[in-house]
ModelCIF file with pLDDT and N, C-alpha, C, O atoms, coordinates in Angstrom:
data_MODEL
#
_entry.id   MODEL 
#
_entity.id                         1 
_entity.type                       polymer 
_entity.pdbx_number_of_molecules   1 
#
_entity_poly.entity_id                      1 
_entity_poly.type                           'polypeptide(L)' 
_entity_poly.nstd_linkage                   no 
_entity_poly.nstd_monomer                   no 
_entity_poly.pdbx_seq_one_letter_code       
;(UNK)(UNK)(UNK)(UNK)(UNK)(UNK)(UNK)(UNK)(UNK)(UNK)(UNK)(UNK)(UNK)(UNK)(UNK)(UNK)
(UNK)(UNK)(UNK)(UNK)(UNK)(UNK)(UNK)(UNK)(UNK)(UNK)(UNK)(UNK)(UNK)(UNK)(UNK)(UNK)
(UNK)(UNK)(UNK)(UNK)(UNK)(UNK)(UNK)(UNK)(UNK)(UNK)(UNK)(UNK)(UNK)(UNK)
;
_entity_poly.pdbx_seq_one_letter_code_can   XXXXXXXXXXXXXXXXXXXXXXXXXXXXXXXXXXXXXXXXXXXXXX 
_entity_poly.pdbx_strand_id                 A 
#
loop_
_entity_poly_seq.entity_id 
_entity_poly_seq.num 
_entity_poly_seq.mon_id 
_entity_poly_seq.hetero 
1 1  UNK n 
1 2  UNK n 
1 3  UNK n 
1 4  UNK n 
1 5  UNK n 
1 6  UNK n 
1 7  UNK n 
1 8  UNK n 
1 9  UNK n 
1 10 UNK n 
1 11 UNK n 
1 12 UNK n 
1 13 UNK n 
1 14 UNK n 
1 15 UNK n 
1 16 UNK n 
1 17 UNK n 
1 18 UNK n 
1 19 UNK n 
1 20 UNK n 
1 21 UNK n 
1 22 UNK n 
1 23 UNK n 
1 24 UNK n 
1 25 UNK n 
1 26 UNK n 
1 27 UNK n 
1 28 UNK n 
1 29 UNK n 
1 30 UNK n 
1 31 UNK n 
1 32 UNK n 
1 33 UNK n 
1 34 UNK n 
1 35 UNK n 
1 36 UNK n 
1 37 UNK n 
1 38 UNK n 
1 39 UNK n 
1 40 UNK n 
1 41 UNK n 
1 42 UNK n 
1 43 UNK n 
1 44 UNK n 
1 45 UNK n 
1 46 UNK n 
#
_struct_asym.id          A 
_struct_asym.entity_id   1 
#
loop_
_ma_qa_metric.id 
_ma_qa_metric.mode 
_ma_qa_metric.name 
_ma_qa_metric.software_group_id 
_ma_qa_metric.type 
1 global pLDDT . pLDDT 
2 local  pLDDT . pLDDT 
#
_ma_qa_metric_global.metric_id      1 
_ma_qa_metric_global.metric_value   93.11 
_ma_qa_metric_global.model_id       1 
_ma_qa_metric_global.ordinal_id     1 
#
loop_
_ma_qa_metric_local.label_asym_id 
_ma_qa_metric_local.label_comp_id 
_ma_qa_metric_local.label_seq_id 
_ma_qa_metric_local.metric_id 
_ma_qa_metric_local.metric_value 
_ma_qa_metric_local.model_id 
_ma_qa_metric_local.ordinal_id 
A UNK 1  2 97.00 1 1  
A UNK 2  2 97.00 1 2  
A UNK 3  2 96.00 1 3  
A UNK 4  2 96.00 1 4  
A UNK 5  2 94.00 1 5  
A UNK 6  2 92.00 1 6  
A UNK 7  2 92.00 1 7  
A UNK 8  2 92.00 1 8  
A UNK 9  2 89.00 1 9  
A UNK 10 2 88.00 1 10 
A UNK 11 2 91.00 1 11 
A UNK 12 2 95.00 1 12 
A UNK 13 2 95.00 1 13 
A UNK 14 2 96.00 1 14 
A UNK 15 2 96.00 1 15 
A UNK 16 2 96.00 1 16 
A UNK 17 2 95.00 1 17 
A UNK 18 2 96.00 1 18 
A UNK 19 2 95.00 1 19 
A UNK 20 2 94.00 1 20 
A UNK 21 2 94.00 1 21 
A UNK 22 2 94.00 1 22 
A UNK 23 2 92.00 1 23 
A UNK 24 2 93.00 1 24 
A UNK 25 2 95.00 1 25 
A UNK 26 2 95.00 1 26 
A UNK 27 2 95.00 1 27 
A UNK 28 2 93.00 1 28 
A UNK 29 2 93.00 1 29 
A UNK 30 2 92.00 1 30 
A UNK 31 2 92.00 1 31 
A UNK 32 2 94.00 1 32 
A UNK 33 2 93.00 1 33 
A UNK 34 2 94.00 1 34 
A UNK 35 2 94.00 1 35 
A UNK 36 2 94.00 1 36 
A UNK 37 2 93.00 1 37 
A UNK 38 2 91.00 1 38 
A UNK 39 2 88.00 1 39 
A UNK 40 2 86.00 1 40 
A UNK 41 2 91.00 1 41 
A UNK 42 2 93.00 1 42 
A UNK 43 2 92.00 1 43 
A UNK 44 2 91.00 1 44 
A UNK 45 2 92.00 1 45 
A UNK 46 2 87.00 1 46 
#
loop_
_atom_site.group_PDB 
_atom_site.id 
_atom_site.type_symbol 
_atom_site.label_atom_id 
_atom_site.label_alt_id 
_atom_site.label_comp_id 
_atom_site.label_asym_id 
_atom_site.label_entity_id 
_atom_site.label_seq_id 
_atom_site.pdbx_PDB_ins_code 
_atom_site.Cartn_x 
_atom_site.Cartn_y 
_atom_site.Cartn_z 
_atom_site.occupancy 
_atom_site.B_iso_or_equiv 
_atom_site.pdbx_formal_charge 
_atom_site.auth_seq_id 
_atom_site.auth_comp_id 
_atom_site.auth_asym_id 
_atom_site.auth_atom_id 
_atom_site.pdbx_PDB_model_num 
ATOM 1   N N  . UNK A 1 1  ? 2.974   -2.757  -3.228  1.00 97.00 ? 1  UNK A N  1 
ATOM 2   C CA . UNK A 1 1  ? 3.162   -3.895  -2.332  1.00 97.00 ? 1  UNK A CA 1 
ATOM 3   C C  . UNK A 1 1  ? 2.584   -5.137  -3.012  1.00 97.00 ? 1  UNK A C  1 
ATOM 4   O O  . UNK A 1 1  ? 2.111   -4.814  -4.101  1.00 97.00 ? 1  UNK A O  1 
ATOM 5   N N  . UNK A 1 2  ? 2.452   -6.448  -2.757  1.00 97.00 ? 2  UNK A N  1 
ATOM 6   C CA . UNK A 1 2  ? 2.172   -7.758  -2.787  1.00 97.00 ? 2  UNK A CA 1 
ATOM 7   C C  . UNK A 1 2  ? 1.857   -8.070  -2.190  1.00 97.00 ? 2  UNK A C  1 
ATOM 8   O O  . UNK A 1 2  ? 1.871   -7.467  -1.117  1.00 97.00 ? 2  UNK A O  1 
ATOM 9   N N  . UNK A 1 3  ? 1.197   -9.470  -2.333  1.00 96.00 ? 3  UNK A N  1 
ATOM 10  C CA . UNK A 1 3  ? 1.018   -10.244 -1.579  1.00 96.00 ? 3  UNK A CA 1 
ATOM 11  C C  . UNK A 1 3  ? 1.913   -11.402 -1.052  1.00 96.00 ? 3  UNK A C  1 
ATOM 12  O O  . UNK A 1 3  ? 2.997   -11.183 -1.594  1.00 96.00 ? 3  UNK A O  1 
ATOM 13  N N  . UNK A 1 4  ? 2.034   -12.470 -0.316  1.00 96.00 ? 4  UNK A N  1 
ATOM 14  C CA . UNK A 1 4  ? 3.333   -13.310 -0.026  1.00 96.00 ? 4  UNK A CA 1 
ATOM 15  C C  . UNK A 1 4  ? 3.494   -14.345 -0.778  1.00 96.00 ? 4  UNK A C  1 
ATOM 16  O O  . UNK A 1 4  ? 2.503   -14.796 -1.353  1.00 96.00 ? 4  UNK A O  1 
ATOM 17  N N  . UNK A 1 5  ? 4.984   -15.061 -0.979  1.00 94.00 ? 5  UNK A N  1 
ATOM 18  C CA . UNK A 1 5  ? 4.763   -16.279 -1.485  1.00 94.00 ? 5  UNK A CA 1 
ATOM 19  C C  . UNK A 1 5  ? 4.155   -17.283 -0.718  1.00 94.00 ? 5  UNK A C  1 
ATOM 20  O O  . UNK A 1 5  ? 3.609   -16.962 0.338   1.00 94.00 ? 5  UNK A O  1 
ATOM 21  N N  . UNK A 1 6  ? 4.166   -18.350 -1.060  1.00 92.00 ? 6  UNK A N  1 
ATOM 22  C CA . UNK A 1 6  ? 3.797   -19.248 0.150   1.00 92.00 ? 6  UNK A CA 1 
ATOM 23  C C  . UNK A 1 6  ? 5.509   -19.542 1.084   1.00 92.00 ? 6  UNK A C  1 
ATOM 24  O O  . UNK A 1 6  ? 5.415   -20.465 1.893   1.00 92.00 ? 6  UNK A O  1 
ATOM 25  N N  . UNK A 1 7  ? 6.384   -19.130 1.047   1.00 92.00 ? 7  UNK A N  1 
ATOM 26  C CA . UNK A 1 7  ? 7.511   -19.268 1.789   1.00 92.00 ? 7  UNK A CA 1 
ATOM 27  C C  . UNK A 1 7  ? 7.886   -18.077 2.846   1.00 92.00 ? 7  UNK A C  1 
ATOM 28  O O  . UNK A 1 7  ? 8.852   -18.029 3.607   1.00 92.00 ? 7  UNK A O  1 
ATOM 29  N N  . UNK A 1 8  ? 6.609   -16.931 2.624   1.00 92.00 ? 8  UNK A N  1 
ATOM 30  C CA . UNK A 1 8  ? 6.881   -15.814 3.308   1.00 92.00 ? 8  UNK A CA 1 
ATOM 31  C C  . UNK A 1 8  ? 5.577   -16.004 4.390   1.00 92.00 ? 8  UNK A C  1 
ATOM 32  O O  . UNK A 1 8  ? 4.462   -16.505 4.254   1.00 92.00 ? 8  UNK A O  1 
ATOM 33  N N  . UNK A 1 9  ? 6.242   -15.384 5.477   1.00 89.00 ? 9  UNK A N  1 
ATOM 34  C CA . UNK A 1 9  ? 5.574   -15.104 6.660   1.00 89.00 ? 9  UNK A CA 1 
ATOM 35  C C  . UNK A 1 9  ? 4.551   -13.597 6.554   1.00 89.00 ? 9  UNK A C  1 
ATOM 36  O O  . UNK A 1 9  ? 3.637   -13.426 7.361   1.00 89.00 ? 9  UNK A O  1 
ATOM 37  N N  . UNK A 1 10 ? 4.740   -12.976 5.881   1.00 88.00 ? 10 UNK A N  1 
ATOM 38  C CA . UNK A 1 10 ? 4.091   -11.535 5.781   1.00 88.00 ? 10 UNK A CA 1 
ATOM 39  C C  . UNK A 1 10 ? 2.989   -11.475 5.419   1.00 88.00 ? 10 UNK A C  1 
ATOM 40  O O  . UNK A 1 10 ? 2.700   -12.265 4.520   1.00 88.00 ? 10 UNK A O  1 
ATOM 41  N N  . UNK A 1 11 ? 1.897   -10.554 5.922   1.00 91.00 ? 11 UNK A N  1 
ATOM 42  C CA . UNK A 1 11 ? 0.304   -10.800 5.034   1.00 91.00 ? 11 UNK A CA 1 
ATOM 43  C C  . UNK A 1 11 ? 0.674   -10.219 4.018   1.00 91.00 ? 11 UNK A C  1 
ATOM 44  O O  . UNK A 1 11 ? 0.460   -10.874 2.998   1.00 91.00 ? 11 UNK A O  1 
ATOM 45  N N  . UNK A 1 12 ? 1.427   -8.671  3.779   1.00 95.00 ? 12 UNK A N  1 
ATOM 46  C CA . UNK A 1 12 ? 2.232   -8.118  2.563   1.00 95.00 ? 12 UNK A CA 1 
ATOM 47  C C  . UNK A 1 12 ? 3.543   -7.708  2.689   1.00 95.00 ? 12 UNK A C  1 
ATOM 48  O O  . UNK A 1 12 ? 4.251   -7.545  3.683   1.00 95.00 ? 12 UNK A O  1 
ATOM 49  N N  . UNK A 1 13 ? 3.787   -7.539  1.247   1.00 95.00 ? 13 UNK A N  1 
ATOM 50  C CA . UNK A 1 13 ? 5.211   -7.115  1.451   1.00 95.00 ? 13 UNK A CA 1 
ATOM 51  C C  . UNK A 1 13 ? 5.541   -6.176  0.508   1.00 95.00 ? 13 UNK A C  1 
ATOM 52  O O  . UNK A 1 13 ? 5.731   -6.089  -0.705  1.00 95.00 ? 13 UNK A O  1 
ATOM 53  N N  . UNK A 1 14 ? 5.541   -5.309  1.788   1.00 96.00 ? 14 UNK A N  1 
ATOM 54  C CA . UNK A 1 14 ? 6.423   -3.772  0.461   1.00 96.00 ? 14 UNK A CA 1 
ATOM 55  C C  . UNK A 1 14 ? 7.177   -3.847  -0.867  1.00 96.00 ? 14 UNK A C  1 
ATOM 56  O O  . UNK A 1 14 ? 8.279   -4.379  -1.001  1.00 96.00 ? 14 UNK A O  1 
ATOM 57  N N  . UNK A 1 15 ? 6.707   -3.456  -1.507  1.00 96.00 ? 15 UNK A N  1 
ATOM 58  C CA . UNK A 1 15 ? 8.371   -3.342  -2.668  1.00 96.00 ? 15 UNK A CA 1 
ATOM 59  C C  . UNK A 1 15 ? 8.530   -1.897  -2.670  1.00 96.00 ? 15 UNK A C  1 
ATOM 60  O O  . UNK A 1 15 ? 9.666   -1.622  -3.056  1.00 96.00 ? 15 UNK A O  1 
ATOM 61  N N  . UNK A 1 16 ? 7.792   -0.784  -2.370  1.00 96.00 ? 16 UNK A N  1 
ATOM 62  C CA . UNK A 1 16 ? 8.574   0.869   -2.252  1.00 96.00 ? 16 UNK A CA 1 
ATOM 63  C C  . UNK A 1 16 ? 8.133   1.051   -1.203  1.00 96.00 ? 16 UNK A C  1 
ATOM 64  O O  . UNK A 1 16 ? 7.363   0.281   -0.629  1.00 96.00 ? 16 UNK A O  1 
ATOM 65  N N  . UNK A 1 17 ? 8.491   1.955   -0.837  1.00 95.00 ? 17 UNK A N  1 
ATOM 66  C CA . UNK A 1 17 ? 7.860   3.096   0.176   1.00 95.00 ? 17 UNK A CA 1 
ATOM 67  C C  . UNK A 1 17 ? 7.050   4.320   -0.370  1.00 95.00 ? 17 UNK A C  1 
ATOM 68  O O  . UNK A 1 17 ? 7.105   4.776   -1.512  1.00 95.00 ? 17 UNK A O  1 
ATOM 69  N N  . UNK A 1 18 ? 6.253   4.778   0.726   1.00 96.00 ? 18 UNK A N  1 
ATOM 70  C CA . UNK A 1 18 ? 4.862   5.711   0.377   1.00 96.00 ? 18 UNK A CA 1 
ATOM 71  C C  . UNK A 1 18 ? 5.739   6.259   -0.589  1.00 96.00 ? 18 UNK A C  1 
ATOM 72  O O  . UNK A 1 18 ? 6.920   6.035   -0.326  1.00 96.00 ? 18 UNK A O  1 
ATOM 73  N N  . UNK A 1 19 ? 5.481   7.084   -1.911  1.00 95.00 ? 19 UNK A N  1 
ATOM 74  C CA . UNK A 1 19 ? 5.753   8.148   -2.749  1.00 95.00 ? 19 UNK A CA 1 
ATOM 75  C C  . UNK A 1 19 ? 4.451   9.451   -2.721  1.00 95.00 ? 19 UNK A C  1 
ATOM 76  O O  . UNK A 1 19 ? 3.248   9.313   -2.946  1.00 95.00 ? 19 UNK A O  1 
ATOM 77  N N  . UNK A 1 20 ? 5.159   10.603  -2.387  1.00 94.00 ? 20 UNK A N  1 
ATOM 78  C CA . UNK A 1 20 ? 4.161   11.506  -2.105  1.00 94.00 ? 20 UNK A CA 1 
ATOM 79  C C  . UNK A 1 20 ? 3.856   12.176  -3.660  1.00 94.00 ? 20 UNK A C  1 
ATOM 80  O O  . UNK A 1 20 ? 4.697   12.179  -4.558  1.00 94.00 ? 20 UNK A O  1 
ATOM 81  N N  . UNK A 1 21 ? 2.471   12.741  -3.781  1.00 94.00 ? 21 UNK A N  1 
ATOM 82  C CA . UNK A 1 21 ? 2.586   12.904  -5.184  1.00 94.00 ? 21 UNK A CA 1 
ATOM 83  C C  . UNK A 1 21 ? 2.964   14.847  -4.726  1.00 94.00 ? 21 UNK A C  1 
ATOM 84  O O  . UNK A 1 21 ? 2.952   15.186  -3.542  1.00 94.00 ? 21 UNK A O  1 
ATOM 85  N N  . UNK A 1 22 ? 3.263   15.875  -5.853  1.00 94.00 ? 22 UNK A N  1 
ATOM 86  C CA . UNK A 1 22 ? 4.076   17.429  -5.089  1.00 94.00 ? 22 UNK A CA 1 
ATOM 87  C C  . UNK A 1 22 ? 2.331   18.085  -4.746  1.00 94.00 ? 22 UNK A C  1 
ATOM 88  O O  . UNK A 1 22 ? 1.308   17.582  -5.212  1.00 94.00 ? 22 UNK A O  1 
ATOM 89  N N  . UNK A 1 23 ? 2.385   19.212  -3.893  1.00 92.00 ? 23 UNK A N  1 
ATOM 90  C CA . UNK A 1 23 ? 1.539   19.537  -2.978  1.00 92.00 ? 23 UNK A CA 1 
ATOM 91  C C  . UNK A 1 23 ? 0.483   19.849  -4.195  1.00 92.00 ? 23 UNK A C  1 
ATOM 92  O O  . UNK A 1 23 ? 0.653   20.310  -5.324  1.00 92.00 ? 23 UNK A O  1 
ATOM 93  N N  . UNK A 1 24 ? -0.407  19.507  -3.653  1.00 93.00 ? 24 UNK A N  1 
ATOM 94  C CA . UNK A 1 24 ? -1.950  19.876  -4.463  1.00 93.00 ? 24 UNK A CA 1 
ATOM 95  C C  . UNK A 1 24 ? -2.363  18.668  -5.113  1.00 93.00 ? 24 UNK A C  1 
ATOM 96  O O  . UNK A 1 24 ? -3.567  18.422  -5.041  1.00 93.00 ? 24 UNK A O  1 
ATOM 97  N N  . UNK A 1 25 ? -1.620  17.844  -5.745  1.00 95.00 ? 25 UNK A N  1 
ATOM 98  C CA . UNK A 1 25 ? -1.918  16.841  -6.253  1.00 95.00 ? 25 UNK A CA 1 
ATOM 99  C C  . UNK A 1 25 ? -3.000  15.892  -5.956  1.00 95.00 ? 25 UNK A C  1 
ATOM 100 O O  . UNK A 1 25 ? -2.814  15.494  -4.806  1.00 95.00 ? 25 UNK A O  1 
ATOM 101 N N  . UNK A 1 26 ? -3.973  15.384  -6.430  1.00 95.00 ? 26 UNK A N  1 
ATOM 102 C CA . UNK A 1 26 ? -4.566  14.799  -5.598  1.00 95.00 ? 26 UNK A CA 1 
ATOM 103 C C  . UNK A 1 26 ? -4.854  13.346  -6.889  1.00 95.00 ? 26 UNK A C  1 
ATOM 104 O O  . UNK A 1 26 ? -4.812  13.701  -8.068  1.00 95.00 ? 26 UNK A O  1 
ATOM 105 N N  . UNK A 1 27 ? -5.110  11.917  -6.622  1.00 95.00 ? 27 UNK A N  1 
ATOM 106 C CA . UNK A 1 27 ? -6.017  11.629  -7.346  1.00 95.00 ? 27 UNK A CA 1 
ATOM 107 C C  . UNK A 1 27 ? -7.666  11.067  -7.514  1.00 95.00 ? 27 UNK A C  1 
ATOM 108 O O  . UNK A 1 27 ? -8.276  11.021  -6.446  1.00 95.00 ? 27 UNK A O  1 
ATOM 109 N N  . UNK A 1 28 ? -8.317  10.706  -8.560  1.00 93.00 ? 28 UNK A N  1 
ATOM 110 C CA . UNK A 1 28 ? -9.697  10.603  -8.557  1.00 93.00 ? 28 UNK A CA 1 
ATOM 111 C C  . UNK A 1 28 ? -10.086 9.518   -9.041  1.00 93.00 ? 28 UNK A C  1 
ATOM 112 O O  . UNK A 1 28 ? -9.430  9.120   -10.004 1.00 93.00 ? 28 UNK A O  1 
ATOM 113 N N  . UNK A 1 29 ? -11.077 8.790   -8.648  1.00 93.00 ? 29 UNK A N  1 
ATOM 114 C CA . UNK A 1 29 ? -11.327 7.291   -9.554  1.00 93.00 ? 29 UNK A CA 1 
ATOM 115 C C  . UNK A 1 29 ? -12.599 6.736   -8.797  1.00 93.00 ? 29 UNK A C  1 
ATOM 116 O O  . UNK A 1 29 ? -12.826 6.533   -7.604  1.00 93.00 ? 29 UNK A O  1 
ATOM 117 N N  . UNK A 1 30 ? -13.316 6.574   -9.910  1.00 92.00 ? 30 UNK A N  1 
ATOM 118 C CA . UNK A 1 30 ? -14.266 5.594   -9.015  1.00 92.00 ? 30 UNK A CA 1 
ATOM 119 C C  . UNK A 1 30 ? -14.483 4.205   -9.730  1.00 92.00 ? 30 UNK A C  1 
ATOM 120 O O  . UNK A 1 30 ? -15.490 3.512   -9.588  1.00 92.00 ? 30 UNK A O  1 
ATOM 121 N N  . UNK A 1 31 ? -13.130 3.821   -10.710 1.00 92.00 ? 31 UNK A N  1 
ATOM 122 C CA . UNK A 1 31 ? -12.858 2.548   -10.865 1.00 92.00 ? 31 UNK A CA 1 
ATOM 123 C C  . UNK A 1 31 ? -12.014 1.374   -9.834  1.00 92.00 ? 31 UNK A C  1 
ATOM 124 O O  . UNK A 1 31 ? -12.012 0.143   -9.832  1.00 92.00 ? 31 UNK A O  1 
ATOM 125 N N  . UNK A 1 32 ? -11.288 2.452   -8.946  1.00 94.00 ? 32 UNK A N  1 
ATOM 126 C CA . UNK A 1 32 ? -10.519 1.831   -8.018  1.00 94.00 ? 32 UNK A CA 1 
ATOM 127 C C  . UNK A 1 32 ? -11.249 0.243   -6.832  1.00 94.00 ? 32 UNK A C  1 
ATOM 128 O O  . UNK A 1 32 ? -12.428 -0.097  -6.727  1.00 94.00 ? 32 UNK A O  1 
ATOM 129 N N  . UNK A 1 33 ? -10.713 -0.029  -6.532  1.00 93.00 ? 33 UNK A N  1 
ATOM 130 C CA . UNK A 1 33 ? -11.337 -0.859  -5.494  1.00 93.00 ? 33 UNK A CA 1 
ATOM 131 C C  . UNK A 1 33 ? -10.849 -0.366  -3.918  1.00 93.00 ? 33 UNK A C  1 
ATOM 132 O O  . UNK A 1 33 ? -9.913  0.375   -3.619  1.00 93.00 ? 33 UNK A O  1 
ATOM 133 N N  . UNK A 1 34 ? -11.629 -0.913  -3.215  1.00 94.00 ? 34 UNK A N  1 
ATOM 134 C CA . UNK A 1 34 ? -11.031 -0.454  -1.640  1.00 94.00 ? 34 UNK A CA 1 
ATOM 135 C C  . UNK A 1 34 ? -10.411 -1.785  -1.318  1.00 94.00 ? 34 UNK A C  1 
ATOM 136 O O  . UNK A 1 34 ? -10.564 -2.851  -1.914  1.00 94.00 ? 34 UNK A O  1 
ATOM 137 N N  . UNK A 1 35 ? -9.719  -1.529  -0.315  1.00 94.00 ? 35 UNK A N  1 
ATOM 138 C CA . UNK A 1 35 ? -8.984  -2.511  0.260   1.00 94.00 ? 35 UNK A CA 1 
ATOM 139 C C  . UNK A 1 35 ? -7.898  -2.373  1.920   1.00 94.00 ? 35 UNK A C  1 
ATOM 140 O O  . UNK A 1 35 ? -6.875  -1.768  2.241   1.00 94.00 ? 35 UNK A O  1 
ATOM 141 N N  . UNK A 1 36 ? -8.722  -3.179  2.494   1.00 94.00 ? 36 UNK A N  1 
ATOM 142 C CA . UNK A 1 36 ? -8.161  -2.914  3.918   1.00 94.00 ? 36 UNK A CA 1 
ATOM 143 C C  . UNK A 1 36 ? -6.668  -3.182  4.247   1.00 94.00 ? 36 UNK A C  1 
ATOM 144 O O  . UNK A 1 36 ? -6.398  -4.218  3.640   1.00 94.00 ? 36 UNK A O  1 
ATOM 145 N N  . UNK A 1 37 ? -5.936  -2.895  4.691   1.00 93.00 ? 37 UNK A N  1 
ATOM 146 C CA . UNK A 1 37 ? -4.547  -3.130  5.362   1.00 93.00 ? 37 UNK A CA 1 
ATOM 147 C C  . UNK A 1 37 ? -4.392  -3.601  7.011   1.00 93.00 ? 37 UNK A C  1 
ATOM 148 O O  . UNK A 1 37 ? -4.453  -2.794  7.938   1.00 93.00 ? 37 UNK A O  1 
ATOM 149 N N  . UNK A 1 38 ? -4.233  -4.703  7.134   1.00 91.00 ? 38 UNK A N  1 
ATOM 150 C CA . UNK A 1 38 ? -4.063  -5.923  8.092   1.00 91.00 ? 38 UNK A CA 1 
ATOM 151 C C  . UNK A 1 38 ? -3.251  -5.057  9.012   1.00 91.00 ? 38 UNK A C  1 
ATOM 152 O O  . UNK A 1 38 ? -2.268  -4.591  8.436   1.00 91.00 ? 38 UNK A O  1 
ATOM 153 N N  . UNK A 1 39 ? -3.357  -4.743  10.128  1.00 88.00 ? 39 UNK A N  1 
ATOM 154 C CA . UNK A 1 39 ? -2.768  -3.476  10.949  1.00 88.00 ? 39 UNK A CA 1 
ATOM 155 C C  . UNK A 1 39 ? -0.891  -4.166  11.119  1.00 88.00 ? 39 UNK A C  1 
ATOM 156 O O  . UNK A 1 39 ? -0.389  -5.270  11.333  1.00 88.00 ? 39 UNK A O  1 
ATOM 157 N N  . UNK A 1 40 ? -0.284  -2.495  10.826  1.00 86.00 ? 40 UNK A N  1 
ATOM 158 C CA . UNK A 1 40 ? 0.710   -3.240  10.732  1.00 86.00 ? 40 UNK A CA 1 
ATOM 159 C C  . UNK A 1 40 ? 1.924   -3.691  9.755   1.00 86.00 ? 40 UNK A C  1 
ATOM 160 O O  . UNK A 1 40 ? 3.116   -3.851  10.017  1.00 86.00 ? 40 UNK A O  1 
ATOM 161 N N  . UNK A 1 41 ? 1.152   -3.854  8.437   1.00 91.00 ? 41 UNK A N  1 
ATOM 162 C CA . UNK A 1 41 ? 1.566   -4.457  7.506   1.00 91.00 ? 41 UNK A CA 1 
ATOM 163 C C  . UNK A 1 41 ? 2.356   -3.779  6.508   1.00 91.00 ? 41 UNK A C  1 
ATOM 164 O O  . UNK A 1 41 ? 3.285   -4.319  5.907   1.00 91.00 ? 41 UNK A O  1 
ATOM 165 N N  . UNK A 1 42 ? 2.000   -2.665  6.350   1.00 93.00 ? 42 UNK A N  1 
ATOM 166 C CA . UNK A 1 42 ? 2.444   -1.734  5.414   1.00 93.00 ? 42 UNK A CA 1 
ATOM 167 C C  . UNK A 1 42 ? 2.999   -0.217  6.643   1.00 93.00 ? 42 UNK A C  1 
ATOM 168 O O  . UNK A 1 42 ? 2.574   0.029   7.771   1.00 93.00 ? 42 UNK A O  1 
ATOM 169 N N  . UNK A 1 43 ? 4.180   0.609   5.724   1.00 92.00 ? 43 UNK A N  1 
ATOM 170 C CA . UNK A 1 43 ? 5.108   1.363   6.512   1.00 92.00 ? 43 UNK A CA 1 
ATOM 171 C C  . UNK A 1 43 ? 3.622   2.651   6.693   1.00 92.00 ? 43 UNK A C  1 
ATOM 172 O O  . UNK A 1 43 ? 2.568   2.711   6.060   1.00 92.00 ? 43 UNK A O  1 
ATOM 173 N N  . UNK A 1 44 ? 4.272   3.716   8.069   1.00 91.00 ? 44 UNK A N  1 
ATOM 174 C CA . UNK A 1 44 ? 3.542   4.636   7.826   1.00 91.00 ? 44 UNK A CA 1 
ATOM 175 C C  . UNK A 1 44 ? 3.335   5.622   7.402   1.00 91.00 ? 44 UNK A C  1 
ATOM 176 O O  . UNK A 1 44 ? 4.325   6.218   7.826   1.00 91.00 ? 44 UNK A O  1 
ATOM 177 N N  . UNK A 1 45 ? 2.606   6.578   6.670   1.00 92.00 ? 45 UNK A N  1 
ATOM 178 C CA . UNK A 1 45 ? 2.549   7.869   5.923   1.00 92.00 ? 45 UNK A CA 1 
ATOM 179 C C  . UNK A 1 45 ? 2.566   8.986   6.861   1.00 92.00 ? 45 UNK A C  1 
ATOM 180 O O  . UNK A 1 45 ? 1.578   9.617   7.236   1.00 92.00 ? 45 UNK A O  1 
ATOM 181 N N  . UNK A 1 46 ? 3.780   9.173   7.207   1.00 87.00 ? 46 UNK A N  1 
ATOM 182 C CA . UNK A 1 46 ? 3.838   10.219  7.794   1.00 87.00 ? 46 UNK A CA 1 
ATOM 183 C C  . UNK A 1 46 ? 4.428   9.853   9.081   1.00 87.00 ? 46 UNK A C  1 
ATOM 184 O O  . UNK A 1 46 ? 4.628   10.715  9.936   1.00 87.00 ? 46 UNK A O  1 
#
């Protein structure tokens, strides 16, 4: 996902949909950052 242009109304905006990774998969990182999702904004998992 993204963020908006300044011509878009959206806090984000999809470019895919969830991709599941195949069962067991998991991943690990503790370089990642967290980051909240503005309720709403993004489709749901599941």
């Amino acid at each position: 996902f993204r963020d908006p242009r300044d011509n878009e109304t959206n806090k984000l905006v999809p470019v895919t949909r969830w991709v599941r990774m195949p069962q067991g998969v998991y991943h690990r990182s503790d370089d990642l950052d967290s980051f909240s999702v503005p309720s709403g904004t993004l489709p749901k998992l599941g």
